[in-house]
Protein backbone atom coordinates (compact mmCIF):
# COMPACT_ATOMS: atom_id res chain seq x y z
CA UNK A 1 88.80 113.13 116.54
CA UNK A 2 88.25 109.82 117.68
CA UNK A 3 86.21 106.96 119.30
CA UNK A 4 86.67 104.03 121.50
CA UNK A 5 83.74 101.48 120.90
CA UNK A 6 83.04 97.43 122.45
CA UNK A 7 82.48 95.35 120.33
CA UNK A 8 82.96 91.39 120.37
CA UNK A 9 84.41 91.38 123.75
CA UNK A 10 87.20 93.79 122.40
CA UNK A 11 87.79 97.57 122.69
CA UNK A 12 88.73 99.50 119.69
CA UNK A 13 90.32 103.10 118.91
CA UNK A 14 88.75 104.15 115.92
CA UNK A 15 88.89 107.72 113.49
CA UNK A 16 86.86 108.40 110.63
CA UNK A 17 88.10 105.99 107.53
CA UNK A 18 89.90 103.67 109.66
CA UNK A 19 89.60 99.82 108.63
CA UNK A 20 88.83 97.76 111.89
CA UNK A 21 88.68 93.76 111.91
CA UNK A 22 86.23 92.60 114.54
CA UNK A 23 84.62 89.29 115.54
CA UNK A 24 81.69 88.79 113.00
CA UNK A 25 78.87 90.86 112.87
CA UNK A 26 75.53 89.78 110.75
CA UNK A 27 75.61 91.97 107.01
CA UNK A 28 76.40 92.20 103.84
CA UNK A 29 79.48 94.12 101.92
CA UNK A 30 78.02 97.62 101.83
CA UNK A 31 75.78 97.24 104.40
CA UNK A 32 75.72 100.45 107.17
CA UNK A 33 76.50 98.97 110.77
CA UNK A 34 76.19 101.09 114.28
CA UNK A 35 78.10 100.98 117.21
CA UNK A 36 76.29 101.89 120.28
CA UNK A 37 78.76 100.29 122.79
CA UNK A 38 81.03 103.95 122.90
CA UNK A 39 83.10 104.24 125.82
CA UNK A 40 84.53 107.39 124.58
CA UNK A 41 85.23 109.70 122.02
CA UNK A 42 86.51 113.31 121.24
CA UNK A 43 89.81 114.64 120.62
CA UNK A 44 93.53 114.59 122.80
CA UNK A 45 92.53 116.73 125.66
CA UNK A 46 88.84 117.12 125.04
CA UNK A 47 87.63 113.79 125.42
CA UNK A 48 83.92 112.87 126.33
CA UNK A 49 83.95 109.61 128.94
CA UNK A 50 81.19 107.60 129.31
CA UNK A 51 80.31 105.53 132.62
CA UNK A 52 80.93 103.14 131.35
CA UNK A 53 78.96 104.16 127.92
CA UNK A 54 78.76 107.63 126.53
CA UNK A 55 75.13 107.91 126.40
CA UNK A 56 73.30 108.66 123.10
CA UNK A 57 77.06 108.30 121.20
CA UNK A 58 76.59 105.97 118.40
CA UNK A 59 79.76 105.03 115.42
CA UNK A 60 78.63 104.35 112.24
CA UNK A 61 80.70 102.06 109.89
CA UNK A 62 79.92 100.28 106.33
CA UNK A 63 80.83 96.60 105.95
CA UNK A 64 83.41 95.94 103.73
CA UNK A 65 83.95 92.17 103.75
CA UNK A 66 83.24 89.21 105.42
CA UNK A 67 86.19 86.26 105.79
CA UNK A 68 87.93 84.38 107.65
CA UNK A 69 91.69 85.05 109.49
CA UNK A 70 94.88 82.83 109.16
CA UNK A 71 94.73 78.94 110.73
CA UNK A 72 95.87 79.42 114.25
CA UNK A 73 97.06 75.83 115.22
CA UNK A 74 96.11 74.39 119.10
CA UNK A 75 98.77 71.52 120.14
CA UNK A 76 98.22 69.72 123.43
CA UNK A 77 100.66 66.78 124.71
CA UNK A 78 100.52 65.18 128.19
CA UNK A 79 104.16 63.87 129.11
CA UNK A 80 103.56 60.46 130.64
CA UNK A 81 103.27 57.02 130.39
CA UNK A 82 100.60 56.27 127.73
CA UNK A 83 100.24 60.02 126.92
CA UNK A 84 98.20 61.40 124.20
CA UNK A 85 98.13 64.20 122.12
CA UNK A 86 95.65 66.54 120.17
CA UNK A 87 96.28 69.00 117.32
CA UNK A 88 92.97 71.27 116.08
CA UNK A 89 92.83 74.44 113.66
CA UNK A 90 90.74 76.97 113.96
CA UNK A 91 89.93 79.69 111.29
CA UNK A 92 88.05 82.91 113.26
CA UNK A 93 85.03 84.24 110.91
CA UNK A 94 85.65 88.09 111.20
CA UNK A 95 84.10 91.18 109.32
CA UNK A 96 86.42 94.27 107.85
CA UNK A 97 84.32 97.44 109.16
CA UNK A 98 85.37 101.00 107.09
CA UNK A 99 84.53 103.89 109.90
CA UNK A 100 82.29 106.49 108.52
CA UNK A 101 80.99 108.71 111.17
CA UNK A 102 81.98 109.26 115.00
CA UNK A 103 80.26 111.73 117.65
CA UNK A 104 81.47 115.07 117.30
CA UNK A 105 83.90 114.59 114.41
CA UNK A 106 83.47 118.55 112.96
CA UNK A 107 85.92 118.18 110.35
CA UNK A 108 86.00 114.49 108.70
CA UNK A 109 89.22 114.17 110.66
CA UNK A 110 91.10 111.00 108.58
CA UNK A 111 93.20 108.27 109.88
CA UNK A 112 96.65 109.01 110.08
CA UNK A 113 96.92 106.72 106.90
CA UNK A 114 95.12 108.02 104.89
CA UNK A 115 96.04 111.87 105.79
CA UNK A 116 99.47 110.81 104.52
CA UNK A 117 98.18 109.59 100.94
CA UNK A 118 96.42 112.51 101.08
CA UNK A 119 99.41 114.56 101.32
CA UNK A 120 101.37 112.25 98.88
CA UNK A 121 98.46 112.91 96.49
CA UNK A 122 98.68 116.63 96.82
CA UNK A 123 102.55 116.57 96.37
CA UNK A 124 102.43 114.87 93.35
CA UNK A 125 99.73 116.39 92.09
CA UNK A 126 101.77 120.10 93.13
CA UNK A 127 104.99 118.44 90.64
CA UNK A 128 103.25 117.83 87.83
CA UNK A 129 101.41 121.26 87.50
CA UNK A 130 105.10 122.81 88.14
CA UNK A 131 106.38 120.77 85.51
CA UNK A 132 103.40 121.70 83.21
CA UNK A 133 104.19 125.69 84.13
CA UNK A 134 107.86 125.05 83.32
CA UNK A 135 107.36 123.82 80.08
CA UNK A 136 107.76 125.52 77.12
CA UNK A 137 104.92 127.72 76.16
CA UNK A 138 105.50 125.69 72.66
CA UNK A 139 104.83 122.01 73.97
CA UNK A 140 101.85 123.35 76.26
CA UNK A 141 100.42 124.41 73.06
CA UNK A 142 100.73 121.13 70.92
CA UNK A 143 99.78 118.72 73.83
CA UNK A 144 96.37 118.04 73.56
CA UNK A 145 93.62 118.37 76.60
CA UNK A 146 92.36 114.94 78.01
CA UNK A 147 90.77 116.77 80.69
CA UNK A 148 86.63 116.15 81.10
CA UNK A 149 84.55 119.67 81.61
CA UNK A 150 84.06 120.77 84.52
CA UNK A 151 81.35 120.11 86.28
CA UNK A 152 78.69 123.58 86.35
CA UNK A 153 79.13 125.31 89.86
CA UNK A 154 76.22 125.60 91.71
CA UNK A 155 73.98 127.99 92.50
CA UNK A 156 71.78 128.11 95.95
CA UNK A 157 69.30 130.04 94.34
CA UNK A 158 68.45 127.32 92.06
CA UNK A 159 67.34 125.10 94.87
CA UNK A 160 64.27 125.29 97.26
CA UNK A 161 64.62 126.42 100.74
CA UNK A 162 63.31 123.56 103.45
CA UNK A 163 60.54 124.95 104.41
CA UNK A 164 61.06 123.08 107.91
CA UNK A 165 63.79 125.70 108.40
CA UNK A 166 63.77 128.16 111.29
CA UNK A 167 64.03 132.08 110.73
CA UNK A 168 64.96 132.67 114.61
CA UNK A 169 67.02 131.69 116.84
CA UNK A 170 65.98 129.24 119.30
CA UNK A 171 67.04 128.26 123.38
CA UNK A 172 65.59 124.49 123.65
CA UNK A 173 67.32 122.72 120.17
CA UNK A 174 68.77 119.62 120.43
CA UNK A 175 72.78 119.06 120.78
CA UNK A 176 73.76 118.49 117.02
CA UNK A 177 77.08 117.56 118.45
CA UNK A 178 75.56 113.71 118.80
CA UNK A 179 75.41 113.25 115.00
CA UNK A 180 78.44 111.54 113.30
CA UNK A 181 81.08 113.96 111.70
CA UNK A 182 79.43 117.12 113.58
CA UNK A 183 80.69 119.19 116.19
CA UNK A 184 80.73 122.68 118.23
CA UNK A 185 81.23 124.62 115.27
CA UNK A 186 79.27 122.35 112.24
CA UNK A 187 76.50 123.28 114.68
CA UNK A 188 76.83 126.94 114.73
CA UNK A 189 76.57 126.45 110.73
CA UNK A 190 73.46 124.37 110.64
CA UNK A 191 71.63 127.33 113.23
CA UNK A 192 72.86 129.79 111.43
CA UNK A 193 71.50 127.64 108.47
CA UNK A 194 67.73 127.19 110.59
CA UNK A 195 68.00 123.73 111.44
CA UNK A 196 68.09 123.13 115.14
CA UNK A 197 66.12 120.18 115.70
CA UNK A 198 66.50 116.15 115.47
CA UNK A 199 63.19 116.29 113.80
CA UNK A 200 63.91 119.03 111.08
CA UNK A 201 66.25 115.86 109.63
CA UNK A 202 63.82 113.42 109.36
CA UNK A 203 61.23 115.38 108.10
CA UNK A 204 63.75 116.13 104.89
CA UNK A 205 62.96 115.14 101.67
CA UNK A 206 65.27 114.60 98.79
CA UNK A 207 64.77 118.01 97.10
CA UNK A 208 65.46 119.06 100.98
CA UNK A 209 68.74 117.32 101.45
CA UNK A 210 70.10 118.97 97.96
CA UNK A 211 69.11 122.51 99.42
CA UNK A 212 71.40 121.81 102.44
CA UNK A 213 74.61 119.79 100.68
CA UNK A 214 74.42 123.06 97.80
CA UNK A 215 73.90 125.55 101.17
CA UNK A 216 77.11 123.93 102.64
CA UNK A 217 78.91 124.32 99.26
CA UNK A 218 78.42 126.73 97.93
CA UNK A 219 77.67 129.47 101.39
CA UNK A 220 79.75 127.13 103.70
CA UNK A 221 82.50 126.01 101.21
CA UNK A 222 82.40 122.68 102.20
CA UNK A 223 83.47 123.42 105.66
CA UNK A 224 80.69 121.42 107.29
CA UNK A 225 80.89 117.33 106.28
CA UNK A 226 77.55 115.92 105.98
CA UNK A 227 77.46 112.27 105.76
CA UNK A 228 73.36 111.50 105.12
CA UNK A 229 72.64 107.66 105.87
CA UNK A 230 75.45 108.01 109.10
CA UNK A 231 73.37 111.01 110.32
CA UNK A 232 69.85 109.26 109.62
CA UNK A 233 70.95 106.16 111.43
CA UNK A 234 71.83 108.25 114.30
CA UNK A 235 68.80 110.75 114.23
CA UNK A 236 66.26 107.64 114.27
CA UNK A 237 67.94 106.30 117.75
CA UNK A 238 67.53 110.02 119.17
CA UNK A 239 64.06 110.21 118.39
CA UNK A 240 63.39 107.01 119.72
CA UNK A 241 65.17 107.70 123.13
């Protein structure tokens, strides 16, 4: 999946995790920044064009520095008689942007650099466990276990249903497909779960929000990504509209 925002006078192509750098925007390191300028997003044949903006698509990113770029050095020399000549450097102020959510992003889809470490990770990960199988049943018995305990699995039934949730189906909810990291099929889930509303989000408490990340967990197995302060952002401009 991806995204092409405006931003700065510039146009960027942008997946979930990619690291943008873009003319300076107000905010602190950490701070949560939204892109409303979206000129189009979706995936390689299935793209959603906006004209010129894709109405109601906003990109959510978190602000990971602010600096400034290299000296870029301006030179200017007139070639006659009593000629003069200027030299100025300027230093651009620009912010590092991390993407974190994009419209109808149903899987978390990465960047393609960090899909490779991900696969680097899992191959090395894959060689050390077959070198721990192929040692001797001897050494595996004398090396001792560094390893933390696992965390408890969870349990739905030790969490509190929303009770905001919907037993039946309904024909007049609201296209879940806006909200960063969800599409066709993350919207099936969360109907399926009882929320089909903008509203059903922000009425969510914390104890609500735990129900749902355990529902998609444990009943889901993870298959849905939920990012909560992307999908607020976006839910407060919907409500608004």
């Amino acid at each position: 999946m991806f995204a092409v925002i405006k931003t700065g006078g510039k146009q960027y192509k942008v997946a979930v995790n990619d690291v943008i750098k873009i003319e300076k925007l107000a905010g602190e390191a950490g701070d949560t920044l939204t892109f409303d300028n979206v000129l189009m997003h979706g995936a390689d044949g299935a793209a959603t064009v906006g004209t010129p903006m894709v109405s109601g698509a906003v990109v959510t990113g978190e602000i990971l520095e602010q600096f400034r770029d290299k000296k870029v050095i301006a030179f200017k020399k007139r070639r006659r008689k009593h000629s003069s000549m200027t030299k100025k450097g300027h230093r651009q102020y620009l912010t590092a942007v991390r993407i974190k959510g994009i419209p109808g992003d149903a899987d978390g889809s990465k960047s393609t650099a960090e899909q490779k470490k991900a696969r680097e990770a899992a191959d090395a990960a894959k060689a050390k466990a077959d070198a721990e199988d192929a040692a001797p049943a001897t050494e595996k018995a004398a090396k001792p276990s560094n390893d933390a305990p696992a965390a408890p699995a969870k349990n739905i039934d030790d969490y509190t249903r929303p009770t905001n949730f919907l037993d039946a189906p309904v024909e007049d909810g609201d296209d879940l497909t806006k909200l960063p990291g969800l599409g066709v099929a993350s919207q099936k889930q969360l109907n399926d779960m009882g929320i089909y509303y903008y509203r059903q989000f922000d009425e969510f408490g914390p104890a609500d929000w735990e129900y749902v990340e355990a529902y998609i967990e444990t009943q889901l197995e993870g298959r849905v990504k939920v990012d909560r302060p992307s999908i607020m952002v976006q839910i407060k401009k919907l409500l608004e509209e």
